[in-house]
N, C-alpha and C. Protein backbone atom coordinates (compact mmCIF):
# COMPACT_ATOMS: atom_id res chain seq x y z
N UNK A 1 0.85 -1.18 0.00
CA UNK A 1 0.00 0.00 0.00
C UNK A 1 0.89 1.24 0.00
N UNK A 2 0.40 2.30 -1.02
CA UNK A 2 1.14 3.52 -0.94
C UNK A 2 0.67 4.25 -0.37
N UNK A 3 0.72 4.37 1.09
CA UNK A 3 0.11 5.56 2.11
C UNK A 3 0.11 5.06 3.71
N UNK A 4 -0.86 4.95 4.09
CA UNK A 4 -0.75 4.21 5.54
C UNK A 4 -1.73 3.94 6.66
N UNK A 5 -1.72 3.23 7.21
CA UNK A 5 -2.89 3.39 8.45
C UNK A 5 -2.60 2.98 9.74
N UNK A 6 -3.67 3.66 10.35
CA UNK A 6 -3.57 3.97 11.99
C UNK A 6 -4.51 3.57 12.68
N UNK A 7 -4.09 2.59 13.61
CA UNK A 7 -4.63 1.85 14.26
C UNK A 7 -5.17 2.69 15.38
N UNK A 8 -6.67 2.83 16.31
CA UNK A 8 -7.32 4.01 17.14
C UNK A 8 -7.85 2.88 18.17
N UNK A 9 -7.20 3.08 19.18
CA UNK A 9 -7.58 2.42 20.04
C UNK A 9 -8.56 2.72 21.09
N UNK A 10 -9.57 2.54 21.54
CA UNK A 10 -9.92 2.77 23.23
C UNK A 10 -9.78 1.93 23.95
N UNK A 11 -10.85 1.49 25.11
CA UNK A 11 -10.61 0.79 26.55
C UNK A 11 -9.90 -0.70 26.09
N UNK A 12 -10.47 -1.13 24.52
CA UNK A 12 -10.43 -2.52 24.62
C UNK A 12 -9.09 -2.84 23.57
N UNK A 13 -9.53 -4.28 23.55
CA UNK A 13 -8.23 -5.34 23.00
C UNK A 13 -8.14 -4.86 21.40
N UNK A 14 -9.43 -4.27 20.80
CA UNK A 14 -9.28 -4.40 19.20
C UNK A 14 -9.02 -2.60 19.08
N UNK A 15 -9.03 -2.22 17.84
CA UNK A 15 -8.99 -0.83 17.81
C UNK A 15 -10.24 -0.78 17.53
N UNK A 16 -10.46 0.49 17.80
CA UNK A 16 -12.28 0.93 17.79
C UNK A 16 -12.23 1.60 16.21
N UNK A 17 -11.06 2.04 15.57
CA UNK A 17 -10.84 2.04 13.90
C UNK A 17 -9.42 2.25 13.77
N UNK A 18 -10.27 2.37 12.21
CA UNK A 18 -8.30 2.32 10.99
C UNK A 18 -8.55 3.40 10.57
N UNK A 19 -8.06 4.09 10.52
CA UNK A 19 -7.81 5.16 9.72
C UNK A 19 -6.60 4.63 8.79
N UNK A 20 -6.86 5.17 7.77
CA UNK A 20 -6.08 4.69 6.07
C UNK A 20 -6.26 5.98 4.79
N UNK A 21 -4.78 5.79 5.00
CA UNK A 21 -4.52 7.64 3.85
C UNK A 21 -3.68 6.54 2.29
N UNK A 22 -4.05 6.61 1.54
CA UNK A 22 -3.71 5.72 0.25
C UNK A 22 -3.25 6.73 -0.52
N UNK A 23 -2.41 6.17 -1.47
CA UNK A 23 -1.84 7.26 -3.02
C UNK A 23 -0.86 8.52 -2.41
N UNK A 24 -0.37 7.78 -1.52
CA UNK A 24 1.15 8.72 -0.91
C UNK A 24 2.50 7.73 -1.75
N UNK A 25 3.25 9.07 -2.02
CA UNK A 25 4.20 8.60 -2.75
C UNK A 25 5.27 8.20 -2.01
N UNK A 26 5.91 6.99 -1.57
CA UNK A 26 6.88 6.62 -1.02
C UNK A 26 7.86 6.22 -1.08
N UNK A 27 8.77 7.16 -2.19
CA UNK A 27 9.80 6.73 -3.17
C UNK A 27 10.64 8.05 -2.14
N UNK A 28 12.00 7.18 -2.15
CA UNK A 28 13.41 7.72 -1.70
C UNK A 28 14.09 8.44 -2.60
N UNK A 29 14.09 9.57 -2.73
CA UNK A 29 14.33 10.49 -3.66
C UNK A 29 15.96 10.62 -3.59
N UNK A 30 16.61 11.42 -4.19
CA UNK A 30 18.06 11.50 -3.90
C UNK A 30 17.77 13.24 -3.90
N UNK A 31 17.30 13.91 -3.79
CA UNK A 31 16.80 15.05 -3.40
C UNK A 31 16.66 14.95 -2.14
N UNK A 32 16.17 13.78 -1.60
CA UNK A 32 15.97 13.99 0.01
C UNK A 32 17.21 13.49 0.74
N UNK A 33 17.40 12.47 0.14
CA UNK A 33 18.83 12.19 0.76
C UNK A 33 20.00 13.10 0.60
N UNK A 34 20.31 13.67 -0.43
CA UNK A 34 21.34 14.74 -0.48
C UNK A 34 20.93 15.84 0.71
N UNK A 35 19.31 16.01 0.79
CA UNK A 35 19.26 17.32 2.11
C UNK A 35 19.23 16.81 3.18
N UNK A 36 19.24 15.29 3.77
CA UNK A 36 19.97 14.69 4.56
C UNK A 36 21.23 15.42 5.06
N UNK A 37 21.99 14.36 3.87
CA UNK A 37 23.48 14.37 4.30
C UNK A 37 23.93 16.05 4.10
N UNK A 38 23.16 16.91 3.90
CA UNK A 38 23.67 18.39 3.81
C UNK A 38 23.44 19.11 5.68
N UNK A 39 21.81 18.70 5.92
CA UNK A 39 22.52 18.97 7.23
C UNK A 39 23.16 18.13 7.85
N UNK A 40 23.46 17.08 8.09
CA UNK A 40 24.83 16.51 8.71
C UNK A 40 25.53 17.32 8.52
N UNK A 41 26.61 17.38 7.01
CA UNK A 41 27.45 18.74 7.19
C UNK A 41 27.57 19.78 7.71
N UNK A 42 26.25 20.60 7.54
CA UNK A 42 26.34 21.77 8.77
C UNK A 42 26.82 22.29 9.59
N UNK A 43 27.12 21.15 10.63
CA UNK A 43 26.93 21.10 12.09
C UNK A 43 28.30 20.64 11.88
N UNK A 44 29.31 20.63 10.69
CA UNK A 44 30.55 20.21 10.96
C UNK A 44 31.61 21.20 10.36
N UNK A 45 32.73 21.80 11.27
CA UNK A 45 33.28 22.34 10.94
C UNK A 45 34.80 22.06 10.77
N UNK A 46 35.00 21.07 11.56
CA UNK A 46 36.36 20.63 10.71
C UNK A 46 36.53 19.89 9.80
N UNK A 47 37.28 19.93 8.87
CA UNK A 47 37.41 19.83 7.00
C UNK A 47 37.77 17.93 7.28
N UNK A 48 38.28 17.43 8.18
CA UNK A 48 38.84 16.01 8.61
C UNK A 48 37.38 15.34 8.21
N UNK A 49 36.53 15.96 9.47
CA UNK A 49 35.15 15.45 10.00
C UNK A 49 33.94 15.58 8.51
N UNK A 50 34.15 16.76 8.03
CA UNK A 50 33.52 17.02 6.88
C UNK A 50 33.66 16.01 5.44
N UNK A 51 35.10 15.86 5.67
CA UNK A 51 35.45 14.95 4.30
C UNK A 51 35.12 13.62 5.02
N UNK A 52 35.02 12.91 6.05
CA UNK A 52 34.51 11.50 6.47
C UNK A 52 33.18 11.41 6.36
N UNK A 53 32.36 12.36 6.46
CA UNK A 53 30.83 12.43 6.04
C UNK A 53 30.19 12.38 4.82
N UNK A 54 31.24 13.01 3.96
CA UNK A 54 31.10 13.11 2.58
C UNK A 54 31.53 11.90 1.61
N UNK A 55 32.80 11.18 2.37
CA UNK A 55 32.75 9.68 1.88
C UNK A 55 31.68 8.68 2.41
N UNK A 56 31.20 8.79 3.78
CA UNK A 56 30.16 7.64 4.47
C UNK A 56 28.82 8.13 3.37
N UNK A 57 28.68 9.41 3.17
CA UNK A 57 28.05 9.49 2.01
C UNK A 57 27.57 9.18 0.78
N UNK A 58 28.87 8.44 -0.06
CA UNK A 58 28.85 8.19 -0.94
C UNK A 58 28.85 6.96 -1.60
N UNK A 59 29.40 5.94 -0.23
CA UNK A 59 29.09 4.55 0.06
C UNK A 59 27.67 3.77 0.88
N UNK A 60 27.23 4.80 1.66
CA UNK A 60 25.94 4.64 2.44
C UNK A 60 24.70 3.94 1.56
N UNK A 61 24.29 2.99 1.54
CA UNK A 61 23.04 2.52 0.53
C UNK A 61 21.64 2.97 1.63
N UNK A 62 21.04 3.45 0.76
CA UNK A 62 19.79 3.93 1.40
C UNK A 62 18.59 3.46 0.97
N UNK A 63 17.30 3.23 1.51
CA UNK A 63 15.92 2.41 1.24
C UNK A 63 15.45 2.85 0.01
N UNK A 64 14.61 2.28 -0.74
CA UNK A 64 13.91 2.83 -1.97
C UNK A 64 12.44 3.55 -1.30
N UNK A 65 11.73 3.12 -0.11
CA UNK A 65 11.22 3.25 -0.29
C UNK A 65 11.51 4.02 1.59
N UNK A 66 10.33 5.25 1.98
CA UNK A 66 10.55 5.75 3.11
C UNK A 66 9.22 5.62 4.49
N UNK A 67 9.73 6.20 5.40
CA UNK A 67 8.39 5.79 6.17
C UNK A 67 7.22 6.56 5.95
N UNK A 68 6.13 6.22 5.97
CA UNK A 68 4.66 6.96 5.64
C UNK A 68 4.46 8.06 6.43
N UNK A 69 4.59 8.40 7.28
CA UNK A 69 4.08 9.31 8.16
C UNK A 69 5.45 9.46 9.58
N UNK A 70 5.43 11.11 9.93
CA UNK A 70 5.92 11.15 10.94
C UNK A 70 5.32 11.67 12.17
N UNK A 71 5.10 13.12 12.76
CA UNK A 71 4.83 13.16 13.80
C UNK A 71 2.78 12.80 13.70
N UNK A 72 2.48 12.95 14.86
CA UNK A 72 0.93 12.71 15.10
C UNK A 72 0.83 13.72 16.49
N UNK A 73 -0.82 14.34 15.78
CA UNK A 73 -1.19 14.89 17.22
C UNK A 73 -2.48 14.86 17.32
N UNK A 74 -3.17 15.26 18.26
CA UNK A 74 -4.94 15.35 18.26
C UNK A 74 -5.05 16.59 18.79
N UNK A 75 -5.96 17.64 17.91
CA UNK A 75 -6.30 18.86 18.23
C UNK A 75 -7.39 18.68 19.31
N UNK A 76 -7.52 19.93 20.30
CA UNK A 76 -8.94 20.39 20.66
C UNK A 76 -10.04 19.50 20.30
N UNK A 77 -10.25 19.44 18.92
CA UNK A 77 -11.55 19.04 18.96
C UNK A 77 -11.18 17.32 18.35
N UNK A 78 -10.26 16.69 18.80
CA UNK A 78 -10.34 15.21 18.57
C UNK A 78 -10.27 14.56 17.58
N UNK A 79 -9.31 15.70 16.64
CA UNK A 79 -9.44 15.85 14.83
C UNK A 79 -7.75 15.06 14.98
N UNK A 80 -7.04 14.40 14.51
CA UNK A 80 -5.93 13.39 14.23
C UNK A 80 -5.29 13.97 13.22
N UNK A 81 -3.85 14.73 13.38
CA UNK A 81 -3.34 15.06 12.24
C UNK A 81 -2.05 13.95 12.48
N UNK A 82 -1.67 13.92 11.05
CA UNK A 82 -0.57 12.90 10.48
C UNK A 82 0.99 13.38 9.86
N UNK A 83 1.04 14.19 10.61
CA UNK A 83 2.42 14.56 9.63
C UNK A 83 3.61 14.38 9.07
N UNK A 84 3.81 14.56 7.65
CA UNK A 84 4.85 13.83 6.39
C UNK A 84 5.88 13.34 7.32
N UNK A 85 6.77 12.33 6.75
CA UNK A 85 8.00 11.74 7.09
C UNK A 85 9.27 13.52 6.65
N UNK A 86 9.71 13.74 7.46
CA UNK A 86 10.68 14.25 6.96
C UNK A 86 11.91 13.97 6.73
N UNK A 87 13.27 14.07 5.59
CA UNK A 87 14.34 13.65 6.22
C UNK A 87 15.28 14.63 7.09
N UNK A 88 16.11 14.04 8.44
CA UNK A 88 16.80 14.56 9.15
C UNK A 88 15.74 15.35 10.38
N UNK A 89 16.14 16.17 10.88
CA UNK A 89 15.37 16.64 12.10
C UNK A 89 14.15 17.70 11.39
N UNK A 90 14.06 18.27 10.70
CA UNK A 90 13.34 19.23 9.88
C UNK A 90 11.80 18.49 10.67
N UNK A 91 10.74 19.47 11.13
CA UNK A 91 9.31 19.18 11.37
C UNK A 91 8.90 19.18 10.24
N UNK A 92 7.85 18.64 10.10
CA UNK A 92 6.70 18.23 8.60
C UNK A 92 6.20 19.43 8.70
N UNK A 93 5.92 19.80 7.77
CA UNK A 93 5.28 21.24 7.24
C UNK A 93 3.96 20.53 6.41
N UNK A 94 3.92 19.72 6.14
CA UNK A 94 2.09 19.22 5.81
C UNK A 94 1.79 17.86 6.37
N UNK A 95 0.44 18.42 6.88
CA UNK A 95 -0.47 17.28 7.86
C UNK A 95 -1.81 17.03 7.12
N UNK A 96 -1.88 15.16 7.50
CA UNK A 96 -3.41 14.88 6.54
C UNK A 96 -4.01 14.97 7.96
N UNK A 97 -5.11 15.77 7.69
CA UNK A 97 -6.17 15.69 9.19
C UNK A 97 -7.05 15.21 9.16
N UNK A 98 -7.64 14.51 9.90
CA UNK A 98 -9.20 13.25 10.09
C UNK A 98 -9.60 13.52 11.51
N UNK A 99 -10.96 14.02 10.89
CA UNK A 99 -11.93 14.05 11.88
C UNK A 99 -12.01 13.35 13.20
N UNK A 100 -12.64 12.97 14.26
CA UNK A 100 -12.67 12.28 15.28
C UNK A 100 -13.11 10.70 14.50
N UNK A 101 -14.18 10.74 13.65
CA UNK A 101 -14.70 9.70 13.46
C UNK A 101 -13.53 8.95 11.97
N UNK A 102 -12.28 10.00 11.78
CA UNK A 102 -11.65 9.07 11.16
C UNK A 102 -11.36 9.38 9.35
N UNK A 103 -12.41 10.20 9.07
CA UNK A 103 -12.93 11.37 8.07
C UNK A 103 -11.34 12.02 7.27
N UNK A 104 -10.85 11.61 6.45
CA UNK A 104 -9.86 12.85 5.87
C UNK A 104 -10.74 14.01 5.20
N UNK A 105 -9.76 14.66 5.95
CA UNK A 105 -10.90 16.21 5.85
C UNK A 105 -10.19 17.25 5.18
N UNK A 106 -8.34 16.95 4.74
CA UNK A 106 -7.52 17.45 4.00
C UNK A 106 -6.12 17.34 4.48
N UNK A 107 -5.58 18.58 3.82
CA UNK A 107 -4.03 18.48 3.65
C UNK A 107 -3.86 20.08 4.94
N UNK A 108 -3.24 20.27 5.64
CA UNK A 108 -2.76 21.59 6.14
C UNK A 108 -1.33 21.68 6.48
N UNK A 109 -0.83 22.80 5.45
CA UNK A 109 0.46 23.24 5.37
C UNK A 109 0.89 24.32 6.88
N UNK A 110 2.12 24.32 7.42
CA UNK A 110 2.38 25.08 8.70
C UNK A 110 4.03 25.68 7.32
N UNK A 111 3.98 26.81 8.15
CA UNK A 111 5.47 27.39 7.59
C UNK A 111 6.70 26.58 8.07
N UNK A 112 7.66 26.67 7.00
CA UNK A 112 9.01 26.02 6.85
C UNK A 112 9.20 26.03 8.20
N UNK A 113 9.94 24.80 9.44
CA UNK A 113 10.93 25.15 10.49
C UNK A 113 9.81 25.58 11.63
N UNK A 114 8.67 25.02 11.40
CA UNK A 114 7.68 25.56 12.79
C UNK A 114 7.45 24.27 12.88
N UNK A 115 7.79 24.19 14.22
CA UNK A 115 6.97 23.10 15.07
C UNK A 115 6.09 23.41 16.03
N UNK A 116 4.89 21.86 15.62
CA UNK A 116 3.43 22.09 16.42
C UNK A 116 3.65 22.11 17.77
N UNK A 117 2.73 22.65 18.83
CA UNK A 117 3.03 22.06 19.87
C UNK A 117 1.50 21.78 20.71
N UNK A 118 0.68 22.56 19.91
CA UNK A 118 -0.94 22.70 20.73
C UNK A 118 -1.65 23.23 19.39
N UNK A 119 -2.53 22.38 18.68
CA UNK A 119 -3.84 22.98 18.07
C UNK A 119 -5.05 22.97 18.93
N UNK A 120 -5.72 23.75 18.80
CA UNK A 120 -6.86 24.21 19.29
C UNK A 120 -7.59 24.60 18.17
N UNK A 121 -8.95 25.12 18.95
CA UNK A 121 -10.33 24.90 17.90
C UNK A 121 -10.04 26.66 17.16
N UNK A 122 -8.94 27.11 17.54
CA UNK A 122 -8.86 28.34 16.24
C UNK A 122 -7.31 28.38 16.02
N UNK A 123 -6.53 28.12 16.25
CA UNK A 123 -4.74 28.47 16.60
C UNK A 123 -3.98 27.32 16.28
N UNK A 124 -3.00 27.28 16.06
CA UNK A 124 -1.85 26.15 16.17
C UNK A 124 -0.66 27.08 16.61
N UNK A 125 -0.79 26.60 17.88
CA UNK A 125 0.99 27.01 18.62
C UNK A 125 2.16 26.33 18.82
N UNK A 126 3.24 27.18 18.34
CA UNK A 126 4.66 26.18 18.07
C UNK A 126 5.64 26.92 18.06
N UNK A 127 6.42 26.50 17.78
CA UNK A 127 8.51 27.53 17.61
C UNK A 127 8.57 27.26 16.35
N UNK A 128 8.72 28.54 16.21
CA UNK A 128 9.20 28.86 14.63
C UNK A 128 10.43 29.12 14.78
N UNK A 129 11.31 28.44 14.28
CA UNK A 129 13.55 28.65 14.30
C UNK A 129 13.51 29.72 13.08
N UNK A 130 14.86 30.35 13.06
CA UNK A 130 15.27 31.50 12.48
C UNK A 130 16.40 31.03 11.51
N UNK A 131 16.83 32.22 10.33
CA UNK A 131 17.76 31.33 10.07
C UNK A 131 19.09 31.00 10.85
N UNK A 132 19.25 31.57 11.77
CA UNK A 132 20.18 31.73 12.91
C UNK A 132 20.16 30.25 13.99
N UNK A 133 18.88 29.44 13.69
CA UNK A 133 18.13 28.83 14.81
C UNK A 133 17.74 29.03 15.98
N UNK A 134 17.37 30.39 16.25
CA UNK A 134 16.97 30.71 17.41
C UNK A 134 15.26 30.57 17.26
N UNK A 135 15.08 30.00 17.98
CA UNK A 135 12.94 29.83 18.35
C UNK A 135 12.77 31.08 19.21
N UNK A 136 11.57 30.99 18.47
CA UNK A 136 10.52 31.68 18.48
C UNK A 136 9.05 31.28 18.63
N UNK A 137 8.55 31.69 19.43
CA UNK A 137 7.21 30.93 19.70
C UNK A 137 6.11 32.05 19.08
N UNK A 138 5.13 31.01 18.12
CA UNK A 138 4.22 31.54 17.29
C UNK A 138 2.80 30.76 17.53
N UNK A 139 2.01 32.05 17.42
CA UNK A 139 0.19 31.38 17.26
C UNK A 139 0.05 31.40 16.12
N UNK A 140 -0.61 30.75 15.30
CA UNK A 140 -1.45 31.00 13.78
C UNK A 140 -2.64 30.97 14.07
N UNK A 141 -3.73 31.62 13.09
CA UNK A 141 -5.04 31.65 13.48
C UNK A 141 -5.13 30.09 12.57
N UNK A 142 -6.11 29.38 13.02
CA UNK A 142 -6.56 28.34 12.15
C UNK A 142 -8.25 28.16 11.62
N UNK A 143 -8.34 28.25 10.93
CA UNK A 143 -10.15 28.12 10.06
C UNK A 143 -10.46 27.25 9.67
N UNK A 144 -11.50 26.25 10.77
CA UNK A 144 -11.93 25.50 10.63
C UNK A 144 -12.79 25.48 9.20
């Protein structure tokens, strides 16, 4: 299956549902892997350390195919968002959201480098990093 599902549990042994997002593309790009191994580099400043990253790089075999989904949260009103696999530490900047009863109800984009930390029934609050990486804590209005 190209997409994924989520098992919703309550009190008991079975899940009370599945939630299932289909026709996600789950191909290992070398676009994503190169912005991988770019921030690794980053964060390295001696030329020794830099050139050993850049060979583990170039020998490293990587998956064809990637994981479906990364972070998860439940807003205020009991709505399940799913958000993209990213590669490296980067937060997902688009979430599939489903209703309480399980419902995909769409796609919602957050700006580059903001992470969620609380949706509510009008807002999504999070740290927005700089290009400096210094956070910053931000409300967005959100419209239901």
């Amino acid at each position: 299956m190209d997409g994924y599902q989520i098992a919703v549990y309550g009190s008991g042994p079975l899940p009370d549902r599945i939630i299932r997002r289909e026709g996600l593309d789950p191909t290992v790009t070398q676009t994503g892997v190169d912005s991988l191994w770019s921030e690794r580099l980053a964060g390295l400043e001696e030329p020794e350390a830099r050139q050993g990253v850049r060979e583990l790089s170039s020998v490293t075999p990587y998956p064809e195919r990637r994981v479906a989904y990364g972070d998860i949260a439940v807003d205020s009103e009991g709505c399940l968002w799913v958000g993209e696999y990213r590669f490296g530490s980067d937060p997902p900047t688009r979430f599939d959201v489903f209703d309480a009863g399980g419902r995909w109800l769409g796609e919602m984009q957050v700006p580059e480098g903001f992470e969620v930390f609380e949706i509510g029934t009008d807002y999504v609050l999070g740290v927005q990093r700089d290009e400096l990486e210094v956070e910053h804590v931000r409300m967005y209005g959100l419209s239901r």
